[in-house]
PDBML (XML) file of the C-alpha atoms, coordinates in Angstrom:
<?xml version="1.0" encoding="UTF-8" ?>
<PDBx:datablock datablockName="MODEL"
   xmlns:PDBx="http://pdbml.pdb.org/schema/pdbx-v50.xsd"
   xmlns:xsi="http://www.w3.org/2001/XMLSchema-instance"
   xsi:schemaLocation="http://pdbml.pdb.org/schema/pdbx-v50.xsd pdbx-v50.xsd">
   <PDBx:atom_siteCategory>
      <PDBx:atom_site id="1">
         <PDBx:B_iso_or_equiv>0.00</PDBx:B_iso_or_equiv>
         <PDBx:Cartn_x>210.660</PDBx:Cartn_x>
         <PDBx:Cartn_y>88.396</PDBx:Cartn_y>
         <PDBx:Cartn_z>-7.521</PDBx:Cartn_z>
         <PDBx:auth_asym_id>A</PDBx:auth_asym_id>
         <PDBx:auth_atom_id>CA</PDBx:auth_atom_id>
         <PDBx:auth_comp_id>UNK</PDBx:auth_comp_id>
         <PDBx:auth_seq_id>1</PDBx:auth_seq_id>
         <PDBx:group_PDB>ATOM</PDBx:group_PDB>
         <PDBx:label_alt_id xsi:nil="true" />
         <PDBx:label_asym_id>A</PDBx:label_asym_id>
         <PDBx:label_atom_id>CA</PDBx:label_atom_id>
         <PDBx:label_comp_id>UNK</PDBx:label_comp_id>
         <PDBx:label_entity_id>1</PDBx:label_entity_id>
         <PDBx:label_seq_id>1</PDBx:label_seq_id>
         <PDBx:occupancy>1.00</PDBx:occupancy>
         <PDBx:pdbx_PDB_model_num>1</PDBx:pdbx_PDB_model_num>
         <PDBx:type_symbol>C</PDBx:type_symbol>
      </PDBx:atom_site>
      <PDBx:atom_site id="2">
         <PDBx:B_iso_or_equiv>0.00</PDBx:B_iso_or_equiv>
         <PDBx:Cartn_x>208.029</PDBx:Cartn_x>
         <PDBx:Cartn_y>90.345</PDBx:Cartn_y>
         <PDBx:Cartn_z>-9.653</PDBx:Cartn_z>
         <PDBx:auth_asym_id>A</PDBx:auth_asym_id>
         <PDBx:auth_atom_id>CA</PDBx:auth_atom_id>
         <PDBx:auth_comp_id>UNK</PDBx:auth_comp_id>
         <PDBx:auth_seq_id>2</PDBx:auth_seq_id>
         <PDBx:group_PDB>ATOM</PDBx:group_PDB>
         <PDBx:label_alt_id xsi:nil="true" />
         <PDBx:label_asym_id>A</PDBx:label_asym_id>
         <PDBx:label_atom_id>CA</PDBx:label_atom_id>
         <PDBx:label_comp_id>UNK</PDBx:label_comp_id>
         <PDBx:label_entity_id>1</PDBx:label_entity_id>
         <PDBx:label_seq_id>2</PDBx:label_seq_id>
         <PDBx:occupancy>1.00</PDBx:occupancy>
         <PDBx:pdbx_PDB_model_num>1</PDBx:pdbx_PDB_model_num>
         <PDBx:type_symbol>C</PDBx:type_symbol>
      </PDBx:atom_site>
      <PDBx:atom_site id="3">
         <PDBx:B_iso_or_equiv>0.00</PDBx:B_iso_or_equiv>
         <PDBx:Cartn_x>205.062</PDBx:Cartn_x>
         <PDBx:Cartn_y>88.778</PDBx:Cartn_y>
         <PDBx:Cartn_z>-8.661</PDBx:Cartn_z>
         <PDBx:auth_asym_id>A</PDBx:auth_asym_id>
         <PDBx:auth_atom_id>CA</PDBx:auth_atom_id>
         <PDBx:auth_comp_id>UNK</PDBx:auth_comp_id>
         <PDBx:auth_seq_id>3</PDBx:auth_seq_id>
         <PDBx:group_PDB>ATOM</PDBx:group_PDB>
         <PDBx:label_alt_id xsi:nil="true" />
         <PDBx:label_asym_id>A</PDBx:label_asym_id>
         <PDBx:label_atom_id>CA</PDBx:label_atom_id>
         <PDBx:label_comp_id>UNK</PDBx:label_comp_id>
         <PDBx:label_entity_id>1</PDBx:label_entity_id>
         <PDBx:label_seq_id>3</PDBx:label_seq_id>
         <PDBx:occupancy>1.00</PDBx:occupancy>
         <PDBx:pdbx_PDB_model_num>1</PDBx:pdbx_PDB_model_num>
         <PDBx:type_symbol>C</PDBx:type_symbol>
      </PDBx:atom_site>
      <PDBx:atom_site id="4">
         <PDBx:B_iso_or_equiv>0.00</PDBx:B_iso_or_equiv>
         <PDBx:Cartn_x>203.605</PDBx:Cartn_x>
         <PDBx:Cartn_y>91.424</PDBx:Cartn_y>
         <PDBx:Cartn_z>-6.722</PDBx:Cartn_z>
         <PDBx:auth_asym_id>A</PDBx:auth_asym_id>
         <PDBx:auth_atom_id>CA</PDBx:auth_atom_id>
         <PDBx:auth_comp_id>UNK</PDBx:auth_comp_id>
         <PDBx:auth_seq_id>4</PDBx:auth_seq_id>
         <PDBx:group_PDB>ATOM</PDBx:group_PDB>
         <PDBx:label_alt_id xsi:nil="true" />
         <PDBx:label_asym_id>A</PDBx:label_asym_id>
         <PDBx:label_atom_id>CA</PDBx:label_atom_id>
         <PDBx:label_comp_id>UNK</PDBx:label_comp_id>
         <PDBx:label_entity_id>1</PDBx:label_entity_id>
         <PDBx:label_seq_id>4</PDBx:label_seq_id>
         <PDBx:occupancy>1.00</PDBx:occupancy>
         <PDBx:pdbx_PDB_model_num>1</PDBx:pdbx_PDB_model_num>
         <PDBx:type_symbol>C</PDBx:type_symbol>
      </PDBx:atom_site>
      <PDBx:atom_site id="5">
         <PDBx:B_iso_or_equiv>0.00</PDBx:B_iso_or_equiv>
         <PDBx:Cartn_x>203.892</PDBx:Cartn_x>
         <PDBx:Cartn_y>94.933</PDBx:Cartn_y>
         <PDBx:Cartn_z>-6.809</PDBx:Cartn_z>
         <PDBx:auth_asym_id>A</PDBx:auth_asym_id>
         <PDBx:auth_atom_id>CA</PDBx:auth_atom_id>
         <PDBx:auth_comp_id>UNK</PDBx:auth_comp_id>
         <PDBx:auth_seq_id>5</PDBx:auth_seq_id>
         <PDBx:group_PDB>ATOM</PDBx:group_PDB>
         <PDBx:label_alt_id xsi:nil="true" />
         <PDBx:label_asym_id>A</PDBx:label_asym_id>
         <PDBx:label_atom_id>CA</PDBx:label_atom_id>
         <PDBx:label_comp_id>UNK</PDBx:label_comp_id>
         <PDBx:label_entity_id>1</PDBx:label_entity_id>
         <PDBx:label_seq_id>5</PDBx:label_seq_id>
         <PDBx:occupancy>1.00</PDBx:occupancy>
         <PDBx:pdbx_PDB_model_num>1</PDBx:pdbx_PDB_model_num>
         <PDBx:type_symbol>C</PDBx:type_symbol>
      </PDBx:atom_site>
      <PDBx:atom_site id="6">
         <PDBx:B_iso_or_equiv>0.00</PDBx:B_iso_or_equiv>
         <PDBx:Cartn_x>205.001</PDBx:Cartn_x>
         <PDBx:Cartn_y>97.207</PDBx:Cartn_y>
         <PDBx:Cartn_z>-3.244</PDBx:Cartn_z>
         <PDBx:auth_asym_id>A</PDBx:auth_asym_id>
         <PDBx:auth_atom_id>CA</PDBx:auth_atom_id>
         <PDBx:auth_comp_id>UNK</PDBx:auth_comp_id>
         <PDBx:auth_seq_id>6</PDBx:auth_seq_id>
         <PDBx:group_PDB>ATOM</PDBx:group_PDB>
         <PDBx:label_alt_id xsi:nil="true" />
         <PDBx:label_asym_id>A</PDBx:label_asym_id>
         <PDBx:label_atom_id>CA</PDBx:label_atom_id>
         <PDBx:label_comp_id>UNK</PDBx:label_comp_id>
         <PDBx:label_entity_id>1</PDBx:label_entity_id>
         <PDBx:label_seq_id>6</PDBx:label_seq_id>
         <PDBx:occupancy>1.00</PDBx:occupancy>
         <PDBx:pdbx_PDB_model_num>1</PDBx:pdbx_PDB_model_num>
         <PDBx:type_symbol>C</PDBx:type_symbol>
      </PDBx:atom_site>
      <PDBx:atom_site id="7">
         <PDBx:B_iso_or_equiv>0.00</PDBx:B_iso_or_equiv>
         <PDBx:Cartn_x>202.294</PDBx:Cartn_x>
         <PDBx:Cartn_y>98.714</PDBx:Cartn_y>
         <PDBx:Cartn_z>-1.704</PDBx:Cartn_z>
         <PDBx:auth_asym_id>A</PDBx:auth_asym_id>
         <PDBx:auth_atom_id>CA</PDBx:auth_atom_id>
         <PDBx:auth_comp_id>UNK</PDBx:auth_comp_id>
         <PDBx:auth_seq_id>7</PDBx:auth_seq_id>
         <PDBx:group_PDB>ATOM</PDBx:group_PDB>
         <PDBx:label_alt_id xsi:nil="true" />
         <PDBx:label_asym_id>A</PDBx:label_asym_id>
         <PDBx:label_atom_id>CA</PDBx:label_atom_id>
         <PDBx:label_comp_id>UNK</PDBx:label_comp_id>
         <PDBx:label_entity_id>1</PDBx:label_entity_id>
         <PDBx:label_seq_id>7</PDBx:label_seq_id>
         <PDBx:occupancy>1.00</PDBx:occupancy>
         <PDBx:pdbx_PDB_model_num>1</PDBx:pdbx_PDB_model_num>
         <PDBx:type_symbol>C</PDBx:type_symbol>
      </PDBx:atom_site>
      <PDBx:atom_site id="8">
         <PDBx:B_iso_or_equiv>0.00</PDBx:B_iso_or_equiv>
         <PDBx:Cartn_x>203.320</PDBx:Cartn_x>
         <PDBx:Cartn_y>102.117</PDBx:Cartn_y>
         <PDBx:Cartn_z>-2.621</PDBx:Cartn_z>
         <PDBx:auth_asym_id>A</PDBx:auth_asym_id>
         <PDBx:auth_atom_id>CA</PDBx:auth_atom_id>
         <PDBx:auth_comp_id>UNK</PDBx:auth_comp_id>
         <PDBx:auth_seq_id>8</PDBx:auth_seq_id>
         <PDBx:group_PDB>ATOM</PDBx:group_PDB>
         <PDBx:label_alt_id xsi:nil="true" />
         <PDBx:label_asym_id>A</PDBx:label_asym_id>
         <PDBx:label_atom_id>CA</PDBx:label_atom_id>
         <PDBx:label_comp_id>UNK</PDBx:label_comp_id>
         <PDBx:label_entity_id>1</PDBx:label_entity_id>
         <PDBx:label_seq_id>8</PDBx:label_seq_id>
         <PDBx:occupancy>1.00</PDBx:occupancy>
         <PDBx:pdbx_PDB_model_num>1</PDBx:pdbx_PDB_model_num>
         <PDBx:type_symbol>C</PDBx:type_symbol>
      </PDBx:atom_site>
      <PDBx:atom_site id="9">
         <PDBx:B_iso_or_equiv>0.00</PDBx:B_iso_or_equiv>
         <PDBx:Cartn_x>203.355</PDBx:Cartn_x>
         <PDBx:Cartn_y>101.288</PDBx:Cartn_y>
         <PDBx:Cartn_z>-6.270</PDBx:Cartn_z>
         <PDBx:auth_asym_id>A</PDBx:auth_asym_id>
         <PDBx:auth_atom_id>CA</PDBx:auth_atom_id>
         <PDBx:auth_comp_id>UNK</PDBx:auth_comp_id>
         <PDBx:auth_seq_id>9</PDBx:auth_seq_id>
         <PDBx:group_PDB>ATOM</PDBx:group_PDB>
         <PDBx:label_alt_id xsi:nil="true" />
         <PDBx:label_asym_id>A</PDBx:label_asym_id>
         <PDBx:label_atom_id>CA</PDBx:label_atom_id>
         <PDBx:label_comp_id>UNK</PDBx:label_comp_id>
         <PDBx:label_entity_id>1</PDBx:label_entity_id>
         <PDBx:label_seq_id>9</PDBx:label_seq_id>
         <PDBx:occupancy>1.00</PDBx:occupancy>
         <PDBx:pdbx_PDB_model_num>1</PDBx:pdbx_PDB_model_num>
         <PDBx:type_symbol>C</PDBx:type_symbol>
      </PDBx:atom_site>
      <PDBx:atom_site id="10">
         <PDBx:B_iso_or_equiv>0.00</PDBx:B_iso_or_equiv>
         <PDBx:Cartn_x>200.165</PDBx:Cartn_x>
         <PDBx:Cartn_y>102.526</PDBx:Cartn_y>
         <PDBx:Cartn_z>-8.511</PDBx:Cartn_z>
         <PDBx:auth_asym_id>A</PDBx:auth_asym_id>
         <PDBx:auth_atom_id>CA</PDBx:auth_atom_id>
         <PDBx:auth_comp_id>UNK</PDBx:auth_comp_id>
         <PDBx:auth_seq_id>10</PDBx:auth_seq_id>
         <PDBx:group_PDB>ATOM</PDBx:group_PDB>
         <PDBx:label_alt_id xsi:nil="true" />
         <PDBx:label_asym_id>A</PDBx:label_asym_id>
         <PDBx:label_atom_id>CA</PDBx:label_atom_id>
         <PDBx:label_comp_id>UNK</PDBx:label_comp_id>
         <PDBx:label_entity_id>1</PDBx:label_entity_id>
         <PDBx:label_seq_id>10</PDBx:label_seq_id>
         <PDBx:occupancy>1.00</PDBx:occupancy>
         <PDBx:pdbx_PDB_model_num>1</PDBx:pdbx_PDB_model_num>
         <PDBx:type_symbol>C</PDBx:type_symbol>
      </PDBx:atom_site>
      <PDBx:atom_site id="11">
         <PDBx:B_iso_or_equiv>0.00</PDBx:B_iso_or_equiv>
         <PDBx:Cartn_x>200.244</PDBx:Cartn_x>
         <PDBx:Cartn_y>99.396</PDBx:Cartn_y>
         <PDBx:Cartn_z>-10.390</PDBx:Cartn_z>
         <PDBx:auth_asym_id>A</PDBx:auth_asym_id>
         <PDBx:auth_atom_id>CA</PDBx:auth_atom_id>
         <PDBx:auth_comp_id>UNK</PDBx:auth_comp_id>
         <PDBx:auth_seq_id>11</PDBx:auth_seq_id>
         <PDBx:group_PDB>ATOM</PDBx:group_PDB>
         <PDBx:label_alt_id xsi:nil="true" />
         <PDBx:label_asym_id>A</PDBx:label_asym_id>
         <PDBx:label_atom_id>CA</PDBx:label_atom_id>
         <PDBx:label_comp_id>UNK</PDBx:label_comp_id>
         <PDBx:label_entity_id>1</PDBx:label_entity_id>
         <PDBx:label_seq_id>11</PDBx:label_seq_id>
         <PDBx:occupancy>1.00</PDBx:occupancy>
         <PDBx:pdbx_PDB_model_num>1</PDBx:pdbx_PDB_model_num>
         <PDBx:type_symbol>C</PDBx:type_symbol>
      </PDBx:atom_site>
      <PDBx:atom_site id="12">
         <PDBx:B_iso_or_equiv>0.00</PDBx:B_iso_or_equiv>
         <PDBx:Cartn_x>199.672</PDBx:Cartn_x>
         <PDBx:Cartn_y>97.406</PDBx:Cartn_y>
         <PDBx:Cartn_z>-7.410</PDBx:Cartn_z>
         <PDBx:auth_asym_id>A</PDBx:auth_asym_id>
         <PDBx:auth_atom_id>CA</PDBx:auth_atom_id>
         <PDBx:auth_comp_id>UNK</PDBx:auth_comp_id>
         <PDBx:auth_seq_id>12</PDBx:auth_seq_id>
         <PDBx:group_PDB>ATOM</PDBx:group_PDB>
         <PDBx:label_alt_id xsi:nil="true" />
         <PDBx:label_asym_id>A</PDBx:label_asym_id>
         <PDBx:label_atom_id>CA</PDBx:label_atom_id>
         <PDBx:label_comp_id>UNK</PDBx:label_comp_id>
         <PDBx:label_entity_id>1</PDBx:label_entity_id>
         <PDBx:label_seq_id>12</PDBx:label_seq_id>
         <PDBx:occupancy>1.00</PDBx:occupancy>
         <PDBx:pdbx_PDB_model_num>1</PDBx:pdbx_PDB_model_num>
         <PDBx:type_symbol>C</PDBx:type_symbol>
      </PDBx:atom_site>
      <PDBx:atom_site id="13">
         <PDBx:B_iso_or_equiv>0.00</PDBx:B_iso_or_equiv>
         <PDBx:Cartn_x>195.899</PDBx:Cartn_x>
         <PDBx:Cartn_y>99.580</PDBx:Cartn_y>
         <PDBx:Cartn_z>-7.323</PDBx:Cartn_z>
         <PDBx:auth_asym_id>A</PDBx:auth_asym_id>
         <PDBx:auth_atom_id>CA</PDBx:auth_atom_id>
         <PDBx:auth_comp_id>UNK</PDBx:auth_comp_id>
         <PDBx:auth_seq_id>13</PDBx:auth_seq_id>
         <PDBx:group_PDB>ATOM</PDBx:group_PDB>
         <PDBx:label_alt_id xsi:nil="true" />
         <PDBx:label_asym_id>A</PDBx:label_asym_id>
         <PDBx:label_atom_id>CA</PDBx:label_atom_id>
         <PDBx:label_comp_id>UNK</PDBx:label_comp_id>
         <PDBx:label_entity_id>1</PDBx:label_entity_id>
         <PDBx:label_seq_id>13</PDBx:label_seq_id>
         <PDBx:occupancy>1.00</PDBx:occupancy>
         <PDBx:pdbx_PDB_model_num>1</PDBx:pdbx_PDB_model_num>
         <PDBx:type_symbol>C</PDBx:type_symbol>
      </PDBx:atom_site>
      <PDBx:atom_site id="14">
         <PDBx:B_iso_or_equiv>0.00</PDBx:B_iso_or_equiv>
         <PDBx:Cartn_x>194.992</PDBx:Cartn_x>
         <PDBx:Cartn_y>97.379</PDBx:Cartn_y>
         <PDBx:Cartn_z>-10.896</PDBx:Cartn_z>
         <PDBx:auth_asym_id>A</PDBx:auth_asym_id>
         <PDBx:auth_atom_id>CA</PDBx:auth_atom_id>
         <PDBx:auth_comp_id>UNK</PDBx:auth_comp_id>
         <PDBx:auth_seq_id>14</PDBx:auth_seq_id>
         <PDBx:group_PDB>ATOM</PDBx:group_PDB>
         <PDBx:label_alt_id xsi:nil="true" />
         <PDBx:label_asym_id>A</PDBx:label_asym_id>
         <PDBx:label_atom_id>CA</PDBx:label_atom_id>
         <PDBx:label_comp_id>UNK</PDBx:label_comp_id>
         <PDBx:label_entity_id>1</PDBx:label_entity_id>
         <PDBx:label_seq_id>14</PDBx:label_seq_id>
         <PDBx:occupancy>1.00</PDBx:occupancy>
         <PDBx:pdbx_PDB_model_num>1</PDBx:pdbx_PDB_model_num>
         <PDBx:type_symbol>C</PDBx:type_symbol>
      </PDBx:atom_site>
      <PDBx:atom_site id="15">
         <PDBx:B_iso_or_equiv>0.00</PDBx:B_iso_or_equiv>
         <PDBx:Cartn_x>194.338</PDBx:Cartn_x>
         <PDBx:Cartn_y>94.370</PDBx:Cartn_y>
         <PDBx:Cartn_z>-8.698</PDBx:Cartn_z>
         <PDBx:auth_asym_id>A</PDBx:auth_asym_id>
         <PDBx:auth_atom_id>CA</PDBx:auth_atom_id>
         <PDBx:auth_comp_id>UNK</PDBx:auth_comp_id>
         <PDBx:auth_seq_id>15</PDBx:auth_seq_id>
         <PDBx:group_PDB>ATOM</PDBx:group_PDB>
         <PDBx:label_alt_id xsi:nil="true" />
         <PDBx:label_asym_id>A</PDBx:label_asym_id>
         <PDBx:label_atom_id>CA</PDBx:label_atom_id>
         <PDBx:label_comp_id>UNK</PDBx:label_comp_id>
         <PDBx:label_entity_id>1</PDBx:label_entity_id>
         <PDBx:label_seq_id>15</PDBx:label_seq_id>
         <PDBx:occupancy>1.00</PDBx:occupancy>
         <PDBx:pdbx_PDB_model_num>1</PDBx:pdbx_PDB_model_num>
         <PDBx:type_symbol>C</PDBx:type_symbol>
      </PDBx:atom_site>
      <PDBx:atom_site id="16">
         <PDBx:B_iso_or_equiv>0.00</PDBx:B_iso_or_equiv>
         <PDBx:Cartn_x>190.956</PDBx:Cartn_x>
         <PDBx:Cartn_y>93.477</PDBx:Cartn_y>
         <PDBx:Cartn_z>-9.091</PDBx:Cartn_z>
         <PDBx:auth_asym_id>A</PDBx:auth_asym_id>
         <PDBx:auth_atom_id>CA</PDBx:auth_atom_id>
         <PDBx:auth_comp_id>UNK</PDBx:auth_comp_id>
         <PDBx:auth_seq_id>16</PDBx:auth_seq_id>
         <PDBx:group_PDB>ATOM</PDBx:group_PDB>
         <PDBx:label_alt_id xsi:nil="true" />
         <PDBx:label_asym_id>A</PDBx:label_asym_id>
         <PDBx:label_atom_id>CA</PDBx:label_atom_id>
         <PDBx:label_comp_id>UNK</PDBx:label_comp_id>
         <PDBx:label_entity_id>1</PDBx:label_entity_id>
         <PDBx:label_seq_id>16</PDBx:label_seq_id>
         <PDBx:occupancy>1.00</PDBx:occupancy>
         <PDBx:pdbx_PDB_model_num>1</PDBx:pdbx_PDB_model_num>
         <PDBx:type_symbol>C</PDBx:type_symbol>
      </PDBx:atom_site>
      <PDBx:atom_site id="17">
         <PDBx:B_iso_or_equiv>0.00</PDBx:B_iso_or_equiv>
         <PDBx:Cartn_x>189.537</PDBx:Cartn_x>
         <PDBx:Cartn_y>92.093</PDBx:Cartn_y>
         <PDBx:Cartn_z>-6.014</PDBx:Cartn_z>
         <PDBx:auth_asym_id>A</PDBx:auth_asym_id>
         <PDBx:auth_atom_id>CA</PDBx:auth_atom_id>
         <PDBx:auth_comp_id>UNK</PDBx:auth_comp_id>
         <PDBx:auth_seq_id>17</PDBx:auth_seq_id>
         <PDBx:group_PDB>ATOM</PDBx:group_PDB>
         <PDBx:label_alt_id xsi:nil="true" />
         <PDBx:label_asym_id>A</PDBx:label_asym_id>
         <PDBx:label_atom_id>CA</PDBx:label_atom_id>
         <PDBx:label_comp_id>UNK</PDBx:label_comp_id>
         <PDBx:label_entity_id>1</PDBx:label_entity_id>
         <PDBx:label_seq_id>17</PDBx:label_seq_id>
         <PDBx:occupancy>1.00</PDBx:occupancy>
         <PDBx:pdbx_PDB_model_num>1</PDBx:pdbx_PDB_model_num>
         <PDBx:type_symbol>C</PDBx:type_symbol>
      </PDBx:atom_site>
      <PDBx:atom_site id="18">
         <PDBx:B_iso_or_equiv>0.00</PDBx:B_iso_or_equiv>
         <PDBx:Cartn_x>186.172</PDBx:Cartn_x>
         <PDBx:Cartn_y>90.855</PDBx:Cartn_y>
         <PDBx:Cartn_z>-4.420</PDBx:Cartn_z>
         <PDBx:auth_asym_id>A</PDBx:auth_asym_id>
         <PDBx:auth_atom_id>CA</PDBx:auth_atom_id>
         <PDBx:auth_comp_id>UNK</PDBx:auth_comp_id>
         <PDBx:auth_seq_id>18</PDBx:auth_seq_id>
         <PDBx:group_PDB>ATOM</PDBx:group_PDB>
         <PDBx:label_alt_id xsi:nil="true" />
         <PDBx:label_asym_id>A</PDBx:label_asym_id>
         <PDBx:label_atom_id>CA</PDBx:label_atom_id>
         <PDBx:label_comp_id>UNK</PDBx:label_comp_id>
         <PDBx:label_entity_id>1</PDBx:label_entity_id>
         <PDBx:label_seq_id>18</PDBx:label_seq_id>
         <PDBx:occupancy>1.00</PDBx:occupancy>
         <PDBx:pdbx_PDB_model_num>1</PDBx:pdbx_PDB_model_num>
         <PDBx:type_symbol>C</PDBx:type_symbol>
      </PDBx:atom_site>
      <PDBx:atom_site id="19">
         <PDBx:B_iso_or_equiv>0.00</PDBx:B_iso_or_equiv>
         <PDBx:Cartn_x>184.826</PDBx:Cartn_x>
         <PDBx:Cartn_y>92.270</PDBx:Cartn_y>
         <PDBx:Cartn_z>-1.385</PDBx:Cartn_z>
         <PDBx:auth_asym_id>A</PDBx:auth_asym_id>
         <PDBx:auth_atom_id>CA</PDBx:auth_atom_id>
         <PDBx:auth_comp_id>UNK</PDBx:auth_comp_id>
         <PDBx:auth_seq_id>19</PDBx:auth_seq_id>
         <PDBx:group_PDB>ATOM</PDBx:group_PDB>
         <PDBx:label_alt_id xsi:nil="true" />
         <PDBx:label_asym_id>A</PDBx:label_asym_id>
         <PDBx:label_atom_id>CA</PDBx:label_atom_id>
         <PDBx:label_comp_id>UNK</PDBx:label_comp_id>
         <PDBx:label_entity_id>1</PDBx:label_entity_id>
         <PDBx:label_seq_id>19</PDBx:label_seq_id>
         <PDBx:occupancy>1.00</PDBx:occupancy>
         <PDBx:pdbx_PDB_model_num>1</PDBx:pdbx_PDB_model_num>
         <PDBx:type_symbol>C</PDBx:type_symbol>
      </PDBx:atom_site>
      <PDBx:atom_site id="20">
         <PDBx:B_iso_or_equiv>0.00</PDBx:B_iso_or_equiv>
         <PDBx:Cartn_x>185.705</PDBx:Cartn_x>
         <PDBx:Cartn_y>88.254</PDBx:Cartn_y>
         <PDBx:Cartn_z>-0.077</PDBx:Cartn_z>
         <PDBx:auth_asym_id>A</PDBx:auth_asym_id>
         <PDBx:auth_atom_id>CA</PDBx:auth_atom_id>
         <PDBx:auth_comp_id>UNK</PDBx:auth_comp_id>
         <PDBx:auth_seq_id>20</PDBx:auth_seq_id>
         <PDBx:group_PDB>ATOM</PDBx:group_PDB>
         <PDBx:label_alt_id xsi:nil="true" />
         <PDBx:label_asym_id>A</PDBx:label_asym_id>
         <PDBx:label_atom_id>CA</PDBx:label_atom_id>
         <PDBx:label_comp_id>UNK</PDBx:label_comp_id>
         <PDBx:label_entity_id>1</PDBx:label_entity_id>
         <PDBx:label_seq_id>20</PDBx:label_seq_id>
         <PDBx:occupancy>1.00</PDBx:occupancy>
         <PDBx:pdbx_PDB_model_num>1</PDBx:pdbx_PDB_model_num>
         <PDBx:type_symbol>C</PDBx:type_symbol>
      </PDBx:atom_site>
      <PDBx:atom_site id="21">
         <PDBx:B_iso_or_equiv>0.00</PDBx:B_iso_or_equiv>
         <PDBx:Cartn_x>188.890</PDBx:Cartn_x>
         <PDBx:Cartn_y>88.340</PDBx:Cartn_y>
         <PDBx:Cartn_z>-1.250</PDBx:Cartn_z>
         <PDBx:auth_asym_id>A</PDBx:auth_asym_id>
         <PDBx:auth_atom_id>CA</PDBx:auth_atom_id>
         <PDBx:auth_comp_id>UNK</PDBx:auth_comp_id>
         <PDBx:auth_seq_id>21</PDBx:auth_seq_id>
         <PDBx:group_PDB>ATOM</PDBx:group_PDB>
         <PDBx:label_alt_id xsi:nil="true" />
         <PDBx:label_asym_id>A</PDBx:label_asym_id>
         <PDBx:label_atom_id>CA</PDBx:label_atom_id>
         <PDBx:label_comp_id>UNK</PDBx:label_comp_id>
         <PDBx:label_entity_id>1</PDBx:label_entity_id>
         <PDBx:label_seq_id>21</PDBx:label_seq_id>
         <PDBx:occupancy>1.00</PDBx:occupancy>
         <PDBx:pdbx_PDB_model_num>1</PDBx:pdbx_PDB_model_num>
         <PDBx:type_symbol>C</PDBx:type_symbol>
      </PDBx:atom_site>
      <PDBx:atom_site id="22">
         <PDBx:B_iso_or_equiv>0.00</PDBx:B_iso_or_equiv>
         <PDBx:Cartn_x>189.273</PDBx:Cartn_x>
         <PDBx:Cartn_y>92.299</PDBx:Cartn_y>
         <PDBx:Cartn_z>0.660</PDBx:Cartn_z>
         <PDBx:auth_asym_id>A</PDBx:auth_asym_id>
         <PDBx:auth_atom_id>CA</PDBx:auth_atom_id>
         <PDBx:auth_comp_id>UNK</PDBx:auth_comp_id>
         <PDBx:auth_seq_id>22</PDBx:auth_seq_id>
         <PDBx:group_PDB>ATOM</PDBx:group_PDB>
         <PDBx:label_alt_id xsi:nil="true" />
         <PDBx:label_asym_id>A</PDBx:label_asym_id>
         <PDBx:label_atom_id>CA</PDBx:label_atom_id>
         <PDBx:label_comp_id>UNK</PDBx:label_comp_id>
         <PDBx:label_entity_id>1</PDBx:label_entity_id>
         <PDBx:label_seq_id>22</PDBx:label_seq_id>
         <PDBx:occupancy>1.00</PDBx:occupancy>
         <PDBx:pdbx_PDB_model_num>1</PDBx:pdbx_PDB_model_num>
         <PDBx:type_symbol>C</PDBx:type_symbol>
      </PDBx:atom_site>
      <PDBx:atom_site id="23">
         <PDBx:B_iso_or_equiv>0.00</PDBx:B_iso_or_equiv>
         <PDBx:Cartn_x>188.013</PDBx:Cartn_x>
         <PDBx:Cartn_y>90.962</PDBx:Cartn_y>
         <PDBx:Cartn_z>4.057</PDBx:Cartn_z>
         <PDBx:auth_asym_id>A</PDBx:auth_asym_id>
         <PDBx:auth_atom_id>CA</PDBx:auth_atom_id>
         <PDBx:auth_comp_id>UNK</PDBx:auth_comp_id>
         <PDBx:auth_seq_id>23</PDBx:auth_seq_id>
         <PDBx:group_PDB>ATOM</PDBx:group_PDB>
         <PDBx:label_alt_id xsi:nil="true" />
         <PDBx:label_asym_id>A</PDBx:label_asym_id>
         <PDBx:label_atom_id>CA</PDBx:label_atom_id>
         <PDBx:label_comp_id>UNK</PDBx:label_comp_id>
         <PDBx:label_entity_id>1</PDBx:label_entity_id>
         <PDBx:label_seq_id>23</PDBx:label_seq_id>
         <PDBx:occupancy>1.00</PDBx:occupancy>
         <PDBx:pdbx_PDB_model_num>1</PDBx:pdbx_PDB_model_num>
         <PDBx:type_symbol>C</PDBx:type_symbol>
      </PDBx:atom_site>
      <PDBx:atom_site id="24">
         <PDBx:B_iso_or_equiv>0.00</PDBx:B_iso_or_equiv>
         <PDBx:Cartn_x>190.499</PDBx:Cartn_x>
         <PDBx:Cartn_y>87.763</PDBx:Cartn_y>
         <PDBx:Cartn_z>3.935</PDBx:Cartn_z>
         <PDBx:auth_asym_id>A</PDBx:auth_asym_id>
         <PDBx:auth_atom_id>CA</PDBx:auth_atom_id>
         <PDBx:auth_comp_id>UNK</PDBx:auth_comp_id>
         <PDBx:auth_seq_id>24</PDBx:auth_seq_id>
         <PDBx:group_PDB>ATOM</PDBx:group_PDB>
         <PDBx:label_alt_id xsi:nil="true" />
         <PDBx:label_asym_id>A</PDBx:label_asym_id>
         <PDBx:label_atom_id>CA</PDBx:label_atom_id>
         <PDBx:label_comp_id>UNK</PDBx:label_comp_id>
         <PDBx:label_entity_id>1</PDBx:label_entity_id>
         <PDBx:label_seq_id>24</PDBx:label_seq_id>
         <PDBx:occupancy>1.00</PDBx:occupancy>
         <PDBx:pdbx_PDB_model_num>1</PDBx:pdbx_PDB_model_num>
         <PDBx:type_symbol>C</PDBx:type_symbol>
      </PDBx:atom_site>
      <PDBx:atom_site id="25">
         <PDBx:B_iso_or_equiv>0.00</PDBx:B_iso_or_equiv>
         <PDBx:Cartn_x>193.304</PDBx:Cartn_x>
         <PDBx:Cartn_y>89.973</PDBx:Cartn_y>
         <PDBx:Cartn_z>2.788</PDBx:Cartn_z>
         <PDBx:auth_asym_id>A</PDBx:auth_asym_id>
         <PDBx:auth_atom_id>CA</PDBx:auth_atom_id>
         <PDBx:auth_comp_id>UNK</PDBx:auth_comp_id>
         <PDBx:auth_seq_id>25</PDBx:auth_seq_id>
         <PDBx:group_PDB>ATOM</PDBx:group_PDB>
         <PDBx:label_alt_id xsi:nil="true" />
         <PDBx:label_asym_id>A</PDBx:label_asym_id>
         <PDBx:label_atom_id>CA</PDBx:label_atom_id>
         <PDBx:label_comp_id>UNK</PDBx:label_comp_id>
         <PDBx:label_entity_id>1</PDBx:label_entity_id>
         <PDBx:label_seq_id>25</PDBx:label_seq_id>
         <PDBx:occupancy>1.00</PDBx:occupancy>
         <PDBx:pdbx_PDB_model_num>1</PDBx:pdbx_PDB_model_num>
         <PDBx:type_symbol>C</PDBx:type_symbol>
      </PDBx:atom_site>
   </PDBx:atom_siteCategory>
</PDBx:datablock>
């Protein structure tokens, strides 16, 4: 649906992220 990008995909890597948000991912 668009909301995410595949994991594969560079523009997934723009996700900006917290070291929080990295360990609960």
């Amino acid at each position: 649906e668009k909301l995410i990008w595949p994991d594969d995909s560079p523009f997934g890597k723009t996700e900006i992220r917290t070291a929080e948000a990295k360990l609960k991912l």
